[in-house]
PDB file of N, CA and C in Angstrom:
ATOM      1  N   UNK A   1      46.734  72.366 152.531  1.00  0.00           N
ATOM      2  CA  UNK A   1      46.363  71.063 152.054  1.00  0.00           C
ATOM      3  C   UNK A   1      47.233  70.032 152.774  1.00  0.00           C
ATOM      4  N   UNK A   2      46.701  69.111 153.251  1.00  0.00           N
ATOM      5  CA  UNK A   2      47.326  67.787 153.537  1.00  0.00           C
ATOM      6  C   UNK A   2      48.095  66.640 152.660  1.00  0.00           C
ATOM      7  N   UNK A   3      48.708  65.948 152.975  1.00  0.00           N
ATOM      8  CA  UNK A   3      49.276  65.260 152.032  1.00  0.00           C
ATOM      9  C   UNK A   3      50.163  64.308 152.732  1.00  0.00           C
ATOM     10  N   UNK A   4      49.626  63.046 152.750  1.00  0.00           N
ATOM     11  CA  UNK A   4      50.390  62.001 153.410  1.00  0.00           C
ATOM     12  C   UNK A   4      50.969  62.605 154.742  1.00  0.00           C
ATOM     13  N   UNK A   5      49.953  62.750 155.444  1.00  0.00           N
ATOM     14  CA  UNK A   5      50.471  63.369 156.899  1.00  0.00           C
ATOM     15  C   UNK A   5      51.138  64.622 157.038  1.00  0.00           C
ATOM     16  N   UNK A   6      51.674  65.544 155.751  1.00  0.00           N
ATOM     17  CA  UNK A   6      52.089  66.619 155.840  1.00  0.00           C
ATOM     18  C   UNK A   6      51.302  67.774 155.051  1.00  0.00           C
ATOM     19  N   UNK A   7      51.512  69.204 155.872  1.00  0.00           N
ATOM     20  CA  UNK A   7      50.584  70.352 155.435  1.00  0.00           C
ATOM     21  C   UNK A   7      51.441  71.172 154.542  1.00  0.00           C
ATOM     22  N   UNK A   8      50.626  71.529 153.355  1.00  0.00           N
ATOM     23  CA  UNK A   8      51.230  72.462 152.583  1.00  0.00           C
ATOM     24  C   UNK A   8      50.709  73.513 151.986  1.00  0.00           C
ATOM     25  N   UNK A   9      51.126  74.394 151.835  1.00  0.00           N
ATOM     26  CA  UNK A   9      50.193  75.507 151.327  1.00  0.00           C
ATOM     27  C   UNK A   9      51.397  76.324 150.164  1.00  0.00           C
ATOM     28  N   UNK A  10      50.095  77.558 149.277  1.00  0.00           N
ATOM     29  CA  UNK A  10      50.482  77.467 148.282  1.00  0.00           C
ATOM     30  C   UNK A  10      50.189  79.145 148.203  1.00  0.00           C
ATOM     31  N   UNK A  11      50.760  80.085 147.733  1.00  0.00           N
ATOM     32  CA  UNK A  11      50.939  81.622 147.472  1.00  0.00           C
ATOM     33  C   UNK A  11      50.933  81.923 145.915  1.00  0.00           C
ATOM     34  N   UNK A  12      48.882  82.002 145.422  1.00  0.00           N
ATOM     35  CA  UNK A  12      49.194  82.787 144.370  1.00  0.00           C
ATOM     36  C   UNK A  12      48.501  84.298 144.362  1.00  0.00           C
ATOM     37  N   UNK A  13      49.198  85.476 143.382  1.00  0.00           N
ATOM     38  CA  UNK A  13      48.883  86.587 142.997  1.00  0.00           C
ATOM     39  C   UNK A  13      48.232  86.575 142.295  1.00  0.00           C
ATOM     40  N   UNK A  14      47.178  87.577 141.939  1.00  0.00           N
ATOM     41  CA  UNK A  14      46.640  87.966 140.562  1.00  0.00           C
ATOM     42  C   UNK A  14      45.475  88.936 141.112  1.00  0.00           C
ATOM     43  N   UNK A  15      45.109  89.867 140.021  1.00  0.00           N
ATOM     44  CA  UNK A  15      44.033  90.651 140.360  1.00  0.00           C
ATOM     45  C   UNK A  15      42.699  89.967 140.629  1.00  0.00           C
ATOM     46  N   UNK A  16      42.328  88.946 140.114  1.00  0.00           N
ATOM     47  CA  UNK A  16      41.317  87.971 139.966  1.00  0.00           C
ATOM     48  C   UNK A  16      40.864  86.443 141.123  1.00  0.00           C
ATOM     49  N   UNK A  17      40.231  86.903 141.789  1.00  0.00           N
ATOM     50  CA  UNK A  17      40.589  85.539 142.586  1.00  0.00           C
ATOM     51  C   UNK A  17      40.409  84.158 142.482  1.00  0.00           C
ATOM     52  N   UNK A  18      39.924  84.190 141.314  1.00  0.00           N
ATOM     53  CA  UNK A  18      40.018  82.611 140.626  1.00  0.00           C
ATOM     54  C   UNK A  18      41.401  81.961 140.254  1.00  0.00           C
ATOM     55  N   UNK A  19      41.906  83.534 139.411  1.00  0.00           N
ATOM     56  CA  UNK A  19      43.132  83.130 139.015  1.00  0.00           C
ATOM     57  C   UNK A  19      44.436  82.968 140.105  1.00  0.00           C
ATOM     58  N   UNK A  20      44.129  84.015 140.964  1.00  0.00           N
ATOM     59  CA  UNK A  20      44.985  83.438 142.453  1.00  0.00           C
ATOM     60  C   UNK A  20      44.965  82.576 143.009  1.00  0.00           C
ATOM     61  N   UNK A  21      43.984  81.817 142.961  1.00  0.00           N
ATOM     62  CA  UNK A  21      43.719  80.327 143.912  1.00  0.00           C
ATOM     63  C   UNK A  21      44.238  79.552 142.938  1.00  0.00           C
ATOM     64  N   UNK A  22      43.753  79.654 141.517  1.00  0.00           N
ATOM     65  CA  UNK A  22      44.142  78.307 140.803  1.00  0.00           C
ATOM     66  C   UNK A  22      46.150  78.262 140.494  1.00  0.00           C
ATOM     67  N   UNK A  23      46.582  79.647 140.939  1.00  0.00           N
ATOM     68  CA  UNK A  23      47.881  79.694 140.976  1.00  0.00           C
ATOM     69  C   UNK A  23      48.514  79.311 142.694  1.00  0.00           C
ATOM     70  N   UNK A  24      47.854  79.768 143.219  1.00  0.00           N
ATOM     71  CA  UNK A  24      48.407  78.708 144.808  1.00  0.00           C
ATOM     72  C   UNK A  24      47.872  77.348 144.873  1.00  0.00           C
ATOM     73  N   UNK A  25      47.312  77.110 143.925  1.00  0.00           N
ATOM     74  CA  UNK A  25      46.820  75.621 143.958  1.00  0.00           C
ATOM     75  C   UNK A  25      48.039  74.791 142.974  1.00  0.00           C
ATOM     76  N   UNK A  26      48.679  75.440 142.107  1.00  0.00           N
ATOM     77  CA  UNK A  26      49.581  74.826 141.330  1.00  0.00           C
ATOM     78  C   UNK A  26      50.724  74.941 142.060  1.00  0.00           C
ATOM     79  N   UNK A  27      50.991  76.217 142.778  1.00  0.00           N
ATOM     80  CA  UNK A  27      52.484  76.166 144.173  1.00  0.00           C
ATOM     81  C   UNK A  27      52.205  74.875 144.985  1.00  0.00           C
ATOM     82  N   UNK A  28      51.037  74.520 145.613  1.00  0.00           N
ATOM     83  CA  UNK A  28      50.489  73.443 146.236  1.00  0.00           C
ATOM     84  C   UNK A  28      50.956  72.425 145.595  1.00  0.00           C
ATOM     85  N   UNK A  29      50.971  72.171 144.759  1.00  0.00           N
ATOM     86  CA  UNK A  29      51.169  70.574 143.674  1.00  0.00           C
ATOM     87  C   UNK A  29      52.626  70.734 143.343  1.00  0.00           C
ATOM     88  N   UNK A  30      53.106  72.012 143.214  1.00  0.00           N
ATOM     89  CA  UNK A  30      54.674  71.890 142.826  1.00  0.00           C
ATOM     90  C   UNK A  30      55.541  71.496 144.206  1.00  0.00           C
ATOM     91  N   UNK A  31      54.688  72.220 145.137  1.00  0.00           N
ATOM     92  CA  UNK A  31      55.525  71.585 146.781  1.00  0.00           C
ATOM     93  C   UNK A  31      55.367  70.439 147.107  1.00  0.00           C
ATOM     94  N   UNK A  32      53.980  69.530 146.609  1.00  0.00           N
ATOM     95  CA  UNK A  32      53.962  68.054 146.842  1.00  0.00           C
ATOM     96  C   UNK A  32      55.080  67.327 146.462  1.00  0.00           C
ATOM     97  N   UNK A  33      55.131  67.648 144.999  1.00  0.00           N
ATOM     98  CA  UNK A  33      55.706  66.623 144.010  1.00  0.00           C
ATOM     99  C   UNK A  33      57.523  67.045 144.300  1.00  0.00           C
ATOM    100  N   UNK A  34      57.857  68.087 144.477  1.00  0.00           N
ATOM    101  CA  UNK A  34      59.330  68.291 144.965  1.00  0.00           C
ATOM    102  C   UNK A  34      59.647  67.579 146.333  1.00  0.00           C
ATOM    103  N   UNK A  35      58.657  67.418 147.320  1.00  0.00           N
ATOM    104  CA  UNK A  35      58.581  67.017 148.325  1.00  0.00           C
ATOM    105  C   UNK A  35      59.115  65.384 148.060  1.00  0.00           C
ATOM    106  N   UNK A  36      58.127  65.181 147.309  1.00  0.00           N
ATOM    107  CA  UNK A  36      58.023  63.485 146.656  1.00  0.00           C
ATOM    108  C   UNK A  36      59.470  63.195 145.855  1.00  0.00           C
ATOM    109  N   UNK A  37      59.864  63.887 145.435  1.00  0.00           N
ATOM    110  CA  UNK A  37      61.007  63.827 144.399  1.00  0.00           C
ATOM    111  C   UNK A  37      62.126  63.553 145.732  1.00  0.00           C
ATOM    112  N   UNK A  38      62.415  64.422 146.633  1.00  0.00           N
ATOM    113  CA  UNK A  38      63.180  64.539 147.858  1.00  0.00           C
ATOM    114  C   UNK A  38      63.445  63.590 148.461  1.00  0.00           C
ATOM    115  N   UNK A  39      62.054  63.073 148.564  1.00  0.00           N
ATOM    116  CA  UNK A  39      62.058  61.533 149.802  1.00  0.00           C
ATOM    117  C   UNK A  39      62.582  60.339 149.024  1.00  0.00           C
ATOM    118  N   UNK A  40      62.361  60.368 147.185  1.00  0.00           N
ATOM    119  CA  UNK A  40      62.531  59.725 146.605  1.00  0.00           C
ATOM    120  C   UNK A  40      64.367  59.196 146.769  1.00  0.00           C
ATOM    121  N   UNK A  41      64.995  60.651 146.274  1.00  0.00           N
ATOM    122  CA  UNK A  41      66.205  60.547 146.828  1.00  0.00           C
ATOM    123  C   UNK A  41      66.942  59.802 147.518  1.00  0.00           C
ATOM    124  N   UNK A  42      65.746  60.325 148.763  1.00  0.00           N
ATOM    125  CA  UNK A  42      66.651  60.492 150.216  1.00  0.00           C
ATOM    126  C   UNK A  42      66.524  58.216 150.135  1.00  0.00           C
ATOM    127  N   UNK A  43      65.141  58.065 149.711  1.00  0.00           N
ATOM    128  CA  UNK A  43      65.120  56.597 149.899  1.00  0.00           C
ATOM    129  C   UNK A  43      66.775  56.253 148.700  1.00  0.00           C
ATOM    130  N   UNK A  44      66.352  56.390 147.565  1.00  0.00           N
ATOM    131  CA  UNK A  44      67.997  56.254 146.841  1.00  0.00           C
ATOM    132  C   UNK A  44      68.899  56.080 147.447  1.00  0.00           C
ATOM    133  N   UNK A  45      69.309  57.106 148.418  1.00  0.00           N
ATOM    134  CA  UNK A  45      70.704  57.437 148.871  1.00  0.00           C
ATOM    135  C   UNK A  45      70.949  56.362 149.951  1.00  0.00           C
ATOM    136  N   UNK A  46      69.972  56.055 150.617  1.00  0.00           N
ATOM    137  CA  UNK A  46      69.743  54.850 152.165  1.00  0.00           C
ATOM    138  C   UNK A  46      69.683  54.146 151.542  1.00  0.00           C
ATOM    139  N   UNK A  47      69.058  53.398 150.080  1.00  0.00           N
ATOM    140  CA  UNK A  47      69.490  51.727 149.729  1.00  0.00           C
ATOM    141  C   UNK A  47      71.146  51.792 149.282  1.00  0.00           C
ATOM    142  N   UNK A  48      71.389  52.558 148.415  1.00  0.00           N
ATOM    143  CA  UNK A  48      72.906  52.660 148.006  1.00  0.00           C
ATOM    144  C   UNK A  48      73.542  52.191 149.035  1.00  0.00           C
ATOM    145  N   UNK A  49      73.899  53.600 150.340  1.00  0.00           N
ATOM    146  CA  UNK A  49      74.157  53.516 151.271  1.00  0.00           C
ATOM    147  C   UNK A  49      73.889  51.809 152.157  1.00  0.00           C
ATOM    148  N   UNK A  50      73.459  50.934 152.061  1.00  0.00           N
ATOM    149  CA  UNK A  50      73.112  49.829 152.429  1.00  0.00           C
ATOM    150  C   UNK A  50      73.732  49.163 151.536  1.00  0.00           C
ATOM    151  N   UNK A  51      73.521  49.244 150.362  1.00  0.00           N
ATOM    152  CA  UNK A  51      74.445  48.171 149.375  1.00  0.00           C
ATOM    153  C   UNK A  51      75.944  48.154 149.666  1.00  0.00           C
ATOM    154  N   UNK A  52      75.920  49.413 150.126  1.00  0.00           N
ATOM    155  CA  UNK A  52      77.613  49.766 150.037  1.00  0.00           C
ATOM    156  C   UNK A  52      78.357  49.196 150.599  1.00  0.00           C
ATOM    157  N   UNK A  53      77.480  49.012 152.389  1.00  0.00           N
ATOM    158  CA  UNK A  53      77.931  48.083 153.601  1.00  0.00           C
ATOM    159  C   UNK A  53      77.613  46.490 153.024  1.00  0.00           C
ATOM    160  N   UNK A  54      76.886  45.969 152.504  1.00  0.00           N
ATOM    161  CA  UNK A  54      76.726  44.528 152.303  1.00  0.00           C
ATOM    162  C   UNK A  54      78.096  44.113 151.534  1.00  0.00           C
ATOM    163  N   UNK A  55      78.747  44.960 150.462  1.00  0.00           N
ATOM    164  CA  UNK A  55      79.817  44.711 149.594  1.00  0.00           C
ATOM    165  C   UNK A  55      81.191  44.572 150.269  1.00  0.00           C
ATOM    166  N   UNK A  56      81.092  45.392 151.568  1.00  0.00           N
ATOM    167  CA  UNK A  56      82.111  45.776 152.359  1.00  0.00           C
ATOM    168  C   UNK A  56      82.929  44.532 153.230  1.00  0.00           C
TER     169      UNK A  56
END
């Protein structure tokens, strides 16, 4: 799956292949949103990091 310019994919098990897809489809959404959480951060850490120098 795509996602804002980046590819991700998703690994589920099960005897059933409904239930395997709809479980690599939820790995899929848990790698988005950690992804998203990350950048979120990373933006955090670069305004801080910027405030830090303006105070300086």
């Amino acid at each position: 799956m795509n996602y804002h310019g980046r590819r991700f994919h998703g690994v589920g098990l099960a005897t059933d292949i409904v239930e395997s897809s709809a479980k690599a489809m939820v790995h899929v959404l848990n790698n988005i949103w950690r992804a998203a959480e990350v950048e979120k951060e990373l933006q955090r850490k670069a305004q801080n990091k910027e405030n830090n120098k303006e105070t300086v």
